[in-house]
C-alpha atoms as a PDB file:
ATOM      1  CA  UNK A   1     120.353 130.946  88.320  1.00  0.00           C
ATOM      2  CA  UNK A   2     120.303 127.457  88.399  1.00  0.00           C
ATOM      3  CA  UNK A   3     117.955 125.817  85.057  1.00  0.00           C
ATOM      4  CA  UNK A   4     116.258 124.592  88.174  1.00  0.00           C
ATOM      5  CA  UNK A   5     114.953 127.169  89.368  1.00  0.00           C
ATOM      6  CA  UNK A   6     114.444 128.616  86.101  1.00  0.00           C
ATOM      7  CA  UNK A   7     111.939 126.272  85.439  1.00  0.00           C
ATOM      8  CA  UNK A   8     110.327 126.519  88.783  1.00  0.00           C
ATOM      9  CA  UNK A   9     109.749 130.357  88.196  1.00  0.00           C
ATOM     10  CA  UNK A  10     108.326 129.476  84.689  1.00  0.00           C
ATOM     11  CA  UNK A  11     106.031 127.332  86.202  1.00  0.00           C
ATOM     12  CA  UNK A  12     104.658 130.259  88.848  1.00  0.00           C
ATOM     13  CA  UNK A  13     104.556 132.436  85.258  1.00  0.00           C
ATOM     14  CA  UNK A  14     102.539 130.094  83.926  1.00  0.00           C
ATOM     15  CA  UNK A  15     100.068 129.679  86.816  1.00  0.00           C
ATOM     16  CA  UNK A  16      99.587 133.303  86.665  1.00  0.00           C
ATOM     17  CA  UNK A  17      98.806 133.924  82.975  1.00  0.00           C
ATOM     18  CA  UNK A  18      96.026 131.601  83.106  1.00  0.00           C
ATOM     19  CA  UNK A  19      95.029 132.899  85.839  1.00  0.00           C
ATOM     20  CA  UNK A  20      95.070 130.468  88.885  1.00  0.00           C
ATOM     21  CA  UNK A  21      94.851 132.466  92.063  1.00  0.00           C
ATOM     22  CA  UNK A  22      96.482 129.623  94.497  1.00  0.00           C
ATOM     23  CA  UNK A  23     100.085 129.213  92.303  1.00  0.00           C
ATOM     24  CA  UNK A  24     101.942 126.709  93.821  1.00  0.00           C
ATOM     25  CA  UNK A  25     105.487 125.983  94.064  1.00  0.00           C
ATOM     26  CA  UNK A  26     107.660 123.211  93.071  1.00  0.00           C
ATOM     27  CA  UNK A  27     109.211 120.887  95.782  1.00  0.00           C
ATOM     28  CA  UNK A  28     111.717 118.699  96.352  1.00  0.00           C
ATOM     29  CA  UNK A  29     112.051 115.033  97.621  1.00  0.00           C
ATOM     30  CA  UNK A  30     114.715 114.436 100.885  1.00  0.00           C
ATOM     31  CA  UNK A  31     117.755 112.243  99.394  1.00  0.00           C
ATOM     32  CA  UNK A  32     117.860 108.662 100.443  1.00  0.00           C
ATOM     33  CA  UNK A  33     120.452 107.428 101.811  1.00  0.00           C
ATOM     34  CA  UNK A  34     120.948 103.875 102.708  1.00  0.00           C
ATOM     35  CA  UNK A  35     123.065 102.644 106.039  1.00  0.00           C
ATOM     36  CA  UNK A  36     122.640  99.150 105.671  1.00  0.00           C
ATOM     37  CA  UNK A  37     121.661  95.687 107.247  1.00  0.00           C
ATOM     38  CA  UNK A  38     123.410  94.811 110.606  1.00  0.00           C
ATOM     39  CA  UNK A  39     125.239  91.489 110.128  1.00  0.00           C
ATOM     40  CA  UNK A  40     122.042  89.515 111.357  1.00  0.00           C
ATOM     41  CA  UNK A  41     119.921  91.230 108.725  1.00  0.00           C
ATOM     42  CA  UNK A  42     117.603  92.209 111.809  1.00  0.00           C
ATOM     43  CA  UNK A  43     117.950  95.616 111.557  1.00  0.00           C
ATOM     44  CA  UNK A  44     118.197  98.002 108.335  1.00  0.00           C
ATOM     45  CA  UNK A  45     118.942 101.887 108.301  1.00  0.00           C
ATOM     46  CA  UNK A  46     118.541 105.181 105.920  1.00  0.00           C
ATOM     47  CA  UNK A  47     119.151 108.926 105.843  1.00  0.00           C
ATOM     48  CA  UNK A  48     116.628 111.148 104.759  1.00  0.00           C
ATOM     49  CA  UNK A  49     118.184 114.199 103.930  1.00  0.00           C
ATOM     50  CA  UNK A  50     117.001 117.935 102.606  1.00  0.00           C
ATOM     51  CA  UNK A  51     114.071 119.996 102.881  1.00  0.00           C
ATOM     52  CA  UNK A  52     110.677 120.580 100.174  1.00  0.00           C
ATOM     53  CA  UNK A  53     112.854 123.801  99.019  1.00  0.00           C
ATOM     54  CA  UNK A  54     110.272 126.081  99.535  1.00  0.00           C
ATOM     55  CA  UNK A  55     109.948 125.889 103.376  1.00  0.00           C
ATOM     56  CA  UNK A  56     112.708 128.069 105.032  1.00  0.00           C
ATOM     57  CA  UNK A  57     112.978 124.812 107.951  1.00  0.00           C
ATOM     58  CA  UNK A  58     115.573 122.306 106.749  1.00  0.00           C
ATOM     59  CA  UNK A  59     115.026 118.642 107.325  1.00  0.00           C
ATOM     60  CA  UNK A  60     117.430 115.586 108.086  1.00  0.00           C
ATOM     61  CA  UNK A  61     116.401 112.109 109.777  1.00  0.00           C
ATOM     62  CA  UNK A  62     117.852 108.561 110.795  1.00  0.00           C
ATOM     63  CA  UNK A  63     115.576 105.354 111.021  1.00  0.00           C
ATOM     64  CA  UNK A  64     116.553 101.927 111.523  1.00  0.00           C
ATOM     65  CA  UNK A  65     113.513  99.335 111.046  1.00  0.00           C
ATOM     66  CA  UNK A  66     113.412  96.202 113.491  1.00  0.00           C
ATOM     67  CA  UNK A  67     112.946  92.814 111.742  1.00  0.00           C
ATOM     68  CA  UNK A  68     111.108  91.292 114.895  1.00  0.00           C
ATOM     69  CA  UNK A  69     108.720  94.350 114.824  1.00  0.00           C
ATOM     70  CA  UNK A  70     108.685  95.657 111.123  1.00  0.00           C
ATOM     71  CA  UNK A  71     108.741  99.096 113.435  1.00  0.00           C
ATOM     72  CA  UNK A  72     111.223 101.585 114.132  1.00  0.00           C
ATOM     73  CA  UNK A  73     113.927  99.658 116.610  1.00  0.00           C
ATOM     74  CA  UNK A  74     113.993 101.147 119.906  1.00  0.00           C
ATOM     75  CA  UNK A  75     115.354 104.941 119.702  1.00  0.00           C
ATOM     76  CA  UNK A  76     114.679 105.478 116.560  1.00  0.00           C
ATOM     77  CA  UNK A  77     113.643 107.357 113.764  1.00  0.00           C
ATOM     78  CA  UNK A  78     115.954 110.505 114.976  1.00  0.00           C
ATOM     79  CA  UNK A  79     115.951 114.002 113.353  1.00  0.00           C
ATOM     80  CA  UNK A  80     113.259 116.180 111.190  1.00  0.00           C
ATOM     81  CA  UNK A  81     111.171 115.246 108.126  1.00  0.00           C
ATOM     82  CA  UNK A  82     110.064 117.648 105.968  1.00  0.00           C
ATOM     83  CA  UNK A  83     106.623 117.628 107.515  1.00  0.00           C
ATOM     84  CA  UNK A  84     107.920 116.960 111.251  1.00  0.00           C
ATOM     85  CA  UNK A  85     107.021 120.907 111.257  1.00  0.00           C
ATOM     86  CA  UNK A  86     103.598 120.776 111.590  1.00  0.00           C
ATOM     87  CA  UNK A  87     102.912 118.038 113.827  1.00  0.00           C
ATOM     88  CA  UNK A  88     101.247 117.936 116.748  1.00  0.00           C
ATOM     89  CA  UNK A  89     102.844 117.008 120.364  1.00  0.00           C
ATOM     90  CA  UNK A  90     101.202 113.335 120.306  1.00  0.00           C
ATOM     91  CA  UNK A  91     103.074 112.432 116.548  1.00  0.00           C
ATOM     92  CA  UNK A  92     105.923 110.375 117.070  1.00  0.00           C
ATOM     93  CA  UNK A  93     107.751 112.626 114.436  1.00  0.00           C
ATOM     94  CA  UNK A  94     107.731 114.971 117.874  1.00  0.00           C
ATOM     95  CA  UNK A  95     109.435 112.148 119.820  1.00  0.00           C
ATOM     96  CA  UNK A  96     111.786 112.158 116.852  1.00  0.00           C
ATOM     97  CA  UNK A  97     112.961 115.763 117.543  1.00  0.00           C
ATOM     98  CA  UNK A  98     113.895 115.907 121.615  1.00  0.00           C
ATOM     99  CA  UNK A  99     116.149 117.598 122.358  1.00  0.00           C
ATOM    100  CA  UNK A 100     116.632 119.400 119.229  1.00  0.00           C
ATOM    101  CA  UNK A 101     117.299 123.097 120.321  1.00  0.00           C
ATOM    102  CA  UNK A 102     115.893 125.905 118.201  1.00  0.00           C
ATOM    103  CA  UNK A 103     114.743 129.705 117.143  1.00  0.00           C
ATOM    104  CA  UNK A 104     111.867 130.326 115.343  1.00  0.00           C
ATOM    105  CA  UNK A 105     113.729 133.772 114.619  1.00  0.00           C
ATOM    106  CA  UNK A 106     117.037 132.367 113.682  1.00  0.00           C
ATOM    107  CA  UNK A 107     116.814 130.670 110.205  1.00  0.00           C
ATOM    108  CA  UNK A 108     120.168 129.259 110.877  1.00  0.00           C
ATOM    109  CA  UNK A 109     118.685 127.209 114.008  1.00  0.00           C
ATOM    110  CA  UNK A 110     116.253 125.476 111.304  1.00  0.00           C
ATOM    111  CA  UNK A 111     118.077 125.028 108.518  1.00  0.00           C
ATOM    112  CA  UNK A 112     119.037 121.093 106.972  1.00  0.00           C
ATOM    113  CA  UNK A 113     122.506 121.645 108.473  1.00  0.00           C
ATOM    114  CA  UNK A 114     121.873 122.505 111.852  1.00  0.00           C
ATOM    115  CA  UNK A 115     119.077 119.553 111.964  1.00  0.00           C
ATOM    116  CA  UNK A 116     122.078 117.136 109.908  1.00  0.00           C
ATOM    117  CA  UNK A 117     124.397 118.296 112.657  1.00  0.00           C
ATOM    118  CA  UNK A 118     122.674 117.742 115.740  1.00  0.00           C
ATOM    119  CA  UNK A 119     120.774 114.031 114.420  1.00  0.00           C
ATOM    120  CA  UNK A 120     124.758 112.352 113.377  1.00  0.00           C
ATOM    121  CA  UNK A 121     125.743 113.339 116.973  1.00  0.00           C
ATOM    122  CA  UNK A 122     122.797 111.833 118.672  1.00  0.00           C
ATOM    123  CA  UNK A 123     122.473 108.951 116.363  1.00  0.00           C
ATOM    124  CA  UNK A 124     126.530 108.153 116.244  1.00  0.00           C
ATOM    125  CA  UNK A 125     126.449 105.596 118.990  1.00  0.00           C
ATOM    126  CA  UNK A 126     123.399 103.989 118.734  1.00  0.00           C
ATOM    127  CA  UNK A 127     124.200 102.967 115.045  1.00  0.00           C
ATOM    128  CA  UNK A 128     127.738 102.105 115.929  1.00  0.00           C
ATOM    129  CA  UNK A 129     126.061  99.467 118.468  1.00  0.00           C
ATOM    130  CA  UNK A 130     123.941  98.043 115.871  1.00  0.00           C
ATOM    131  CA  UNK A 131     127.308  97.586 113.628  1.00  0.00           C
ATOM    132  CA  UNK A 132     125.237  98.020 110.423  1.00  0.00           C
ATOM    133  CA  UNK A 133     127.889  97.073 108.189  1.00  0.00           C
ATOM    134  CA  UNK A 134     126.113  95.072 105.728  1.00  0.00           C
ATOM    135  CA  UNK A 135     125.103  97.475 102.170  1.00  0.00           C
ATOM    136  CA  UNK A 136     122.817  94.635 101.035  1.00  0.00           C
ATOM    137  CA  UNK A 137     121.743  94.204  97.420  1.00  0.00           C
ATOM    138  CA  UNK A 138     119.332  96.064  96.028  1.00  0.00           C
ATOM    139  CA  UNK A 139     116.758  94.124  93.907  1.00  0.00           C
ATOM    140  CA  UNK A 140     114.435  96.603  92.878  1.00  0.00           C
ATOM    141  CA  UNK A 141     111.576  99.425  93.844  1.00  0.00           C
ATOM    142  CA  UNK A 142     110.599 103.045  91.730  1.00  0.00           C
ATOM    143  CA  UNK A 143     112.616 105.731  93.071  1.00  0.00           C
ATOM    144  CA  UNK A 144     111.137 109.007  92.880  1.00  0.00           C
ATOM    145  CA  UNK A 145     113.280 109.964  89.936  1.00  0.00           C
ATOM    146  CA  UNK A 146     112.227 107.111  87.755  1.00  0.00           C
ATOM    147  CA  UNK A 147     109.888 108.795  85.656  1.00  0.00           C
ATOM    148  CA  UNK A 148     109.238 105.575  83.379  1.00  0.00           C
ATOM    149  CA  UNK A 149     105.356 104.949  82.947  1.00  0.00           C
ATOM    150  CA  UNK A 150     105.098 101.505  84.349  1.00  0.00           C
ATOM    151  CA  UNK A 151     101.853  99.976  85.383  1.00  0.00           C
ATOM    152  CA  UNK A 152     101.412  97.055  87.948  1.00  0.00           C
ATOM    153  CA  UNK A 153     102.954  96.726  91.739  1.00  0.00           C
ATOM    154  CA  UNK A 154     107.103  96.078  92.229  1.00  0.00           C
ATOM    155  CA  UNK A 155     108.167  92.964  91.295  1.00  0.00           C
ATOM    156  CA  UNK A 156     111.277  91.658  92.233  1.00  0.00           C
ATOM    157  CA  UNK A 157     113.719  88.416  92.367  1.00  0.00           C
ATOM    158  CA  UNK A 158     116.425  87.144  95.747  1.00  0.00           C
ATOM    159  CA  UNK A 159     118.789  86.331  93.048  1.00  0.00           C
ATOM    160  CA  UNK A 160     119.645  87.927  89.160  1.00  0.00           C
ATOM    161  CA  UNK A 161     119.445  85.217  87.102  1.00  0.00           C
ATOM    162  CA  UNK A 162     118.931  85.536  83.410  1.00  0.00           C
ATOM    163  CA  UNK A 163     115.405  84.749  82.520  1.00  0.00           C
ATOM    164  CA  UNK A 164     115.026  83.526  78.750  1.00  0.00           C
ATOM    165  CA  UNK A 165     115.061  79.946  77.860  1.00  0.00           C
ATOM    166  CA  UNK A 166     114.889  78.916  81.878  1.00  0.00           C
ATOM    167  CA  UNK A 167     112.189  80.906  83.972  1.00  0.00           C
ATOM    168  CA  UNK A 168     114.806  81.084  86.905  1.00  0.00           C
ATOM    169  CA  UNK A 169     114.958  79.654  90.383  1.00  0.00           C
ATOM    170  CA  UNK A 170     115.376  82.376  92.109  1.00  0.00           C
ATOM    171  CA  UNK A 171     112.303  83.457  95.008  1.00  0.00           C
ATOM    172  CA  UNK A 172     110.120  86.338  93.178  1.00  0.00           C
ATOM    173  CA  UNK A 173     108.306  88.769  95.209  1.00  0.00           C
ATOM    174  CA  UNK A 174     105.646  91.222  94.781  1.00  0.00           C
ATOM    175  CA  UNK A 175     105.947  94.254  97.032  1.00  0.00           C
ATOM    176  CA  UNK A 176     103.361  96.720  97.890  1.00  0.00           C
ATOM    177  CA  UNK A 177     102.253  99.651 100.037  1.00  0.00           C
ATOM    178  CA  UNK A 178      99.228 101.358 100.808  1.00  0.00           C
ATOM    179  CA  UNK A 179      97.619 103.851 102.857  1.00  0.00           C
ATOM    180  CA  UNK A 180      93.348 103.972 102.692  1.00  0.00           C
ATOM    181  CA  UNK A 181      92.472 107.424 102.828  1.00  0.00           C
ATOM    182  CA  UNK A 182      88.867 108.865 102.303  1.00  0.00           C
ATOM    183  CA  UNK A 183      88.874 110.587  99.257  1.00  0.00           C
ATOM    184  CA  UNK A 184      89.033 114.830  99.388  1.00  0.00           C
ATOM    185  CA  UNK A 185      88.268 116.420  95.598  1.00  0.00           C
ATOM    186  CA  UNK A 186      88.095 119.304  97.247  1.00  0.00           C
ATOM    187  CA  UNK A 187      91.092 118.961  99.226  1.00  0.00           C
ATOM    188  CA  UNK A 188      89.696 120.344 102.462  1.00  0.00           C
ATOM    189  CA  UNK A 189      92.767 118.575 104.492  1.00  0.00           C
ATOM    190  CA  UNK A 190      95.076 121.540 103.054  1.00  0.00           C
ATOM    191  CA  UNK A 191      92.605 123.668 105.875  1.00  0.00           C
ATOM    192  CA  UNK A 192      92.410 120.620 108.438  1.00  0.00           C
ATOM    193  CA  UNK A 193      93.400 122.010 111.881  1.00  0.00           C
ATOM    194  CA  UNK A 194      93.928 118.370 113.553  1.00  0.00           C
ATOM    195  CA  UNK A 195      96.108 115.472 112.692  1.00  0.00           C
ATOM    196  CA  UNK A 196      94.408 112.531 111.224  1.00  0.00           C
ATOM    197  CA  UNK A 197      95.547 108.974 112.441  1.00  0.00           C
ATOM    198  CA  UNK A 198      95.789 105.983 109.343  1.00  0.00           C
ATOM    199  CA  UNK A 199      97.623 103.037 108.754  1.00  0.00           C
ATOM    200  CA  UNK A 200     100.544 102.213 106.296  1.00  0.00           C
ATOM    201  CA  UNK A 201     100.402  98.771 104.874  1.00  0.00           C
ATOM    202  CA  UNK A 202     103.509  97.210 103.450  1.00  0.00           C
ATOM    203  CA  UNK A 203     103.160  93.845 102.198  1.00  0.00           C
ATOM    204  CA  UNK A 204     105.928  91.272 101.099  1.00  0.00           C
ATOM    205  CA  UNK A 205     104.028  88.239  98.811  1.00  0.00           C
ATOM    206  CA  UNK A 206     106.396  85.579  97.834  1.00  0.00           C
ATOM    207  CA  UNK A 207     105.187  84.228  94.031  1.00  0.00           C
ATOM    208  CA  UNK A 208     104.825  80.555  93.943  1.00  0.00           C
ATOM    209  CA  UNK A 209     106.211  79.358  90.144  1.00  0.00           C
ATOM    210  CA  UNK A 210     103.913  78.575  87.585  1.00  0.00           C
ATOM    211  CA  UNK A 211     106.508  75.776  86.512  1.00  0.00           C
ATOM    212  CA  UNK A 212     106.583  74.168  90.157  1.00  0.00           C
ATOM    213  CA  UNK A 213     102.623  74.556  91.813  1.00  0.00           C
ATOM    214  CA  UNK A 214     103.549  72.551  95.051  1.00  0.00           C
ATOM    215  CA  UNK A 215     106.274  74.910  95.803  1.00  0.00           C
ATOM    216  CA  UNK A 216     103.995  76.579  98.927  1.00  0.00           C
ATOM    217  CA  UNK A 217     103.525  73.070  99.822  1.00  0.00           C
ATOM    218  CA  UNK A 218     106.521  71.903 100.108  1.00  0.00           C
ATOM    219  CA  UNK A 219     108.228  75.219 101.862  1.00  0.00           C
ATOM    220  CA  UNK A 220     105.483  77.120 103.211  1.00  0.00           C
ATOM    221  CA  UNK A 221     107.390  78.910 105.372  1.00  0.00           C
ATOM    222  CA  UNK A 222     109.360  80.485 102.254  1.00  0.00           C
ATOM    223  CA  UNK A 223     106.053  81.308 100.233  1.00  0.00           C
ATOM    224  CA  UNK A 224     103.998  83.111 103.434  1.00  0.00           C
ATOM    225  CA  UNK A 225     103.016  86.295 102.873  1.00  0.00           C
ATOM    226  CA  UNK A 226     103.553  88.954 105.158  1.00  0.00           C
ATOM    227  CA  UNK A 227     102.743  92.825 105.949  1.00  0.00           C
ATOM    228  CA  UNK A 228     103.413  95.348 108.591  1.00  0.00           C
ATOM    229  CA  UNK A 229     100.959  97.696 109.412  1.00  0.00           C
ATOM    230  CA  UNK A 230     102.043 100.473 110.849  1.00  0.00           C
ATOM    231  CA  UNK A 231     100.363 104.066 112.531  1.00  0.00           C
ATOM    232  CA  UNK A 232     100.572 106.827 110.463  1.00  0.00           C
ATOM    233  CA  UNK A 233     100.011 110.198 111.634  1.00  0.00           C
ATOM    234  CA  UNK A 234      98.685 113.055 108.817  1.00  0.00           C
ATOM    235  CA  UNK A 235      99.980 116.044 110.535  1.00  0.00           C
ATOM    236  CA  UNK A 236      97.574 119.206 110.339  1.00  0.00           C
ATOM    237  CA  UNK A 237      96.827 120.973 107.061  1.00  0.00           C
ATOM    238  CA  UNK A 238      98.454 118.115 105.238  1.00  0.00           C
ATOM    239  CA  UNK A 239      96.837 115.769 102.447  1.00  0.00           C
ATOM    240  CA  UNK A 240      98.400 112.000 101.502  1.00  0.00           C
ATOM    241  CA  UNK A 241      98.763 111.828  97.966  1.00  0.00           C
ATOM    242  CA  UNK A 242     100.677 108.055  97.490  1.00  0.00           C
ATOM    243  CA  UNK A 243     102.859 105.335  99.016  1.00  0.00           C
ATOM    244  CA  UNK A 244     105.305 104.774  96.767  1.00  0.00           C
ATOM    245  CA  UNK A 245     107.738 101.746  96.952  1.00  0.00           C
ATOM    246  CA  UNK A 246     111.292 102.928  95.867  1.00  0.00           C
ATOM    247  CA  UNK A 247     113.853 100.616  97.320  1.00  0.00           C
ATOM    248  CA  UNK A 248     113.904  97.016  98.130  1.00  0.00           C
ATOM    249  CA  UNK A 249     117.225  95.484  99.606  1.00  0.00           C
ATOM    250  CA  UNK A 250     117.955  92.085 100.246  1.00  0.00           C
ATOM    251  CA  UNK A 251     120.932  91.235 103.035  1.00  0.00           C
ATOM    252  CA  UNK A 252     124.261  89.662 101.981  1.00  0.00           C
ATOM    253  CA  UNK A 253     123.199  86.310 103.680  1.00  0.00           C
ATOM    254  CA  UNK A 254     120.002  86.024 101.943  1.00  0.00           C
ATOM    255  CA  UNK A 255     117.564  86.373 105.212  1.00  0.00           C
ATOM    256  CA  UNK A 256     115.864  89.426 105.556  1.00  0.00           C
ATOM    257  CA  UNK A 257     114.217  91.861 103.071  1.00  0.00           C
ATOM    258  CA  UNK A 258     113.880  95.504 103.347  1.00  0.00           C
ATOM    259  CA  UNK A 259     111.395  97.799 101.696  1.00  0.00           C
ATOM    260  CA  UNK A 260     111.685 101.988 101.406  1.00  0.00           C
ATOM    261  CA  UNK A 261     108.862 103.280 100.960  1.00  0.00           C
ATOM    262  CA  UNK A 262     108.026 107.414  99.713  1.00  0.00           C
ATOM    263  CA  UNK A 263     104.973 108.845 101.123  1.00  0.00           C
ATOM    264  CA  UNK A 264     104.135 112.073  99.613  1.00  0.00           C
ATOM    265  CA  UNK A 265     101.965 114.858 100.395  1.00  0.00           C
ATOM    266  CA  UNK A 266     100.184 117.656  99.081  1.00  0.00           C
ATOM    267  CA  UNK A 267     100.958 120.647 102.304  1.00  0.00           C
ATOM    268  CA  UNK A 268      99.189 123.798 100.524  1.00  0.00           C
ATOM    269  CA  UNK A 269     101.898 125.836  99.145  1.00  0.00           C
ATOM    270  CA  UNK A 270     104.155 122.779  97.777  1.00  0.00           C
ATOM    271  CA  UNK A 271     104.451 119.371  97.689  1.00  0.00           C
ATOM    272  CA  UNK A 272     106.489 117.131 100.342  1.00  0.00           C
ATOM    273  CA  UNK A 273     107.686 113.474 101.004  1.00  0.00           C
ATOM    274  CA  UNK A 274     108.831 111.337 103.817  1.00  0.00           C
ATOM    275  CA  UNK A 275     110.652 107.968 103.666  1.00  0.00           C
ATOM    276  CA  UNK A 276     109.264 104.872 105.744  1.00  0.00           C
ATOM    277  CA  UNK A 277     111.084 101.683 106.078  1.00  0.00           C
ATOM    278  CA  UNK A 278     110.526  97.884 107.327  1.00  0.00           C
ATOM    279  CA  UNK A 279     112.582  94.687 107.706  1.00  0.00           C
ATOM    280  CA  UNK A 280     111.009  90.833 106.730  1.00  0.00           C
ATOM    281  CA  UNK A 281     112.492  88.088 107.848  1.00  0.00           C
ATOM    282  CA  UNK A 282     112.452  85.552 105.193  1.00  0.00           C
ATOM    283  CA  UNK A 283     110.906  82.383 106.189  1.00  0.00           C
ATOM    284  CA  UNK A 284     112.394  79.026 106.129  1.00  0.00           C
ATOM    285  CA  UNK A 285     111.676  75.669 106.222  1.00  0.00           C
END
C-alpha cells in the first residue's frame, strides 16, 4: 500500500473516531502539462491529466487559449475534466466531450486512459496546425503543490534580473484571478440540482516603477492593464472553493503572457480541480 493511501485511510479513521457522519475522502489535482506558445505567441496550450482518485471516471483534456480572444481558440478545450461528469448538456465541458464513446457499465470505457487515448487522436492535428513549438519561460504562479504560506497576489518580472543594489528594469506584473460567488456556510450547492452560471476574472496589471513615475506616460501601451472575463459554468451538486493562479509563462520573443489558472471545488464526497488558461498580448508602443 502506497504511504499515500495510507494516509488517506488514516484520515477516514480519524473522521470516524470523532465521530463525523459525512467522512470525506482525499482527492487529487489533474497534472499540468504545458504544450507551449505557437511561434507568434498567439496561441498557448496544456494537458490536464488524471482523475480526483476517488471517482471511478478518469479524466484527460487539451486547451489552447487564443491571444485575440483570451478564450479557448476555435475547437478547443478537447477531452474530460474531472468534473466534465456532472455537467449538464448546455456546459461547454459537454461540447468538450463529442464524440467520446462510452459505457456507464464498463469502467474501462471511463477510465483516464481511454479518455487520454481518444483526446491525443482528436487533438493530434489541430495542434500540429498551430505548430506550438515555443516552451516559453516560466516566470512565476503557486502550483498546487507549493504549500509555502505566502500572502498577497502573484507577482512576477518579463526578465530575471538580480534585484539588490539596482531595482531592475525588467516589466513587473501582478497577476490575479477571481470568481464572485455568493457565499454557502452551509454548503447547500453540494445538493444543488442545476448548474450555476459565473464569471472567471483573470487580470494581467503591469507595475509602473517607483524609481521612474512617468513610465505609463511615456509607454502606455506597455503599462495597460488588462483582464479576460470569461463564463464559467458550476456544474450540479458542485461548490467553487478558489481560483488559484499556478503558472505564468512568458513567450521566447517577449510578446504574449500566459496565465494557468486552478479552480477547485468542493463535489460532496471529495475534492476536485480544473485548469483554465488565457493568452495577453503585451502592449507596445
Amino acid at each position: 500500500m502506497s504511504a499515500r493511501r495510507r494516509l488517506a485511510l488514516a484520515g477516514l479513521v480519524l473522521f470516524a473516531a470523532t465521530g463525523m457522519a459525512a467522512a470525506r475522502e482525499l482527492g487529487s489535482a489533474p497534472n499540468l502539462r504545458i504544450l507551449g506558445f505557437s511561434p507568434d505567441g498567439r496561441y498557448f496550450g496544456f494537458e490536464q491529466d488524471g482523475g480526483d482518485g476517488v471517482n471511478e471516471k478518469g479524466a484527460f483534456a487539451v486547451d489552447v487559449a487564443d491571444a485575440t480572444t483570451g478564450r479557448s481558440a476555435r475547437g478547443f478545450p478537447r477531452g474530460v475534466t474531472q468534473v466534465a461528469w456532472e455537467s449538464e448538456p448546455h456546459d461547454p465541458r459537454r461540447a468538450a466531450m463529442r464524440g467520446f464513446r462510452f459505457s456507464e457499465d464498463d469502467e474501462t470505457t471511463v477510465s483516464t486512459e481511454a479518455v487520454r487515448r481518444w483526446t491525443r487522436g482528436v487533438t493530434r492535428r489541430p495542434l500540429q496546425a498551430l505548430r506550438l513549438t515555443d516552451p516559453g519561460r516560466r516566470l512565476g504562479g503557486f502550483a498546487l503543490t507549493d504549500i509555502s504560506e505566502v500572502t498577497g497576489p502573484v507577482r512576477v518580472m518579463a526578465e530575471p534580473d538580480l534585484i539588490g543594489a539596482h531595482p531592475g528594469t525588467a516589466m513587473k506584473y501582478t497577476v490575479t484571478a477571481g470568481m464572485p460567488v455568493p457565499e454557502d456556510p452551509d454548503l447547500a450547492c453540494r445538493e444543488r440540482e442545476r448548474s450555476e452560471t459565473h464569471t472567471l476574472t483573470i487580470t494581467l496589471k503591469p507595475e509602473v516603477p517607483a524609481w521612474d513615475p512617468e513610465a505609463a506616460t511615456r509607454t502606455p501601451n506597455a503599462f495597460r492593464e488588462q483582464s479576460v472575463a470569461v463564463p464559467f459554468i458550476l456544474p450540479p451538486k458542485t461548490c467553487f472553493h478558489a481560483a488559484r493562479v499556478t503558472d505564468v509563462y512568458r513567450n521566447e520573443n517577449g510578446r504574449s503572457i500566459a496565465v494557468v489558472v486552478a479552480v477547485t471545488f468542493d463535489v460532496g464526497f471529495t475534492d476536485a480541480a480544473e485548469y483554465h488558461a488565457t493568452v495577453f498580448a503585451l502592449g507596445r508602443d
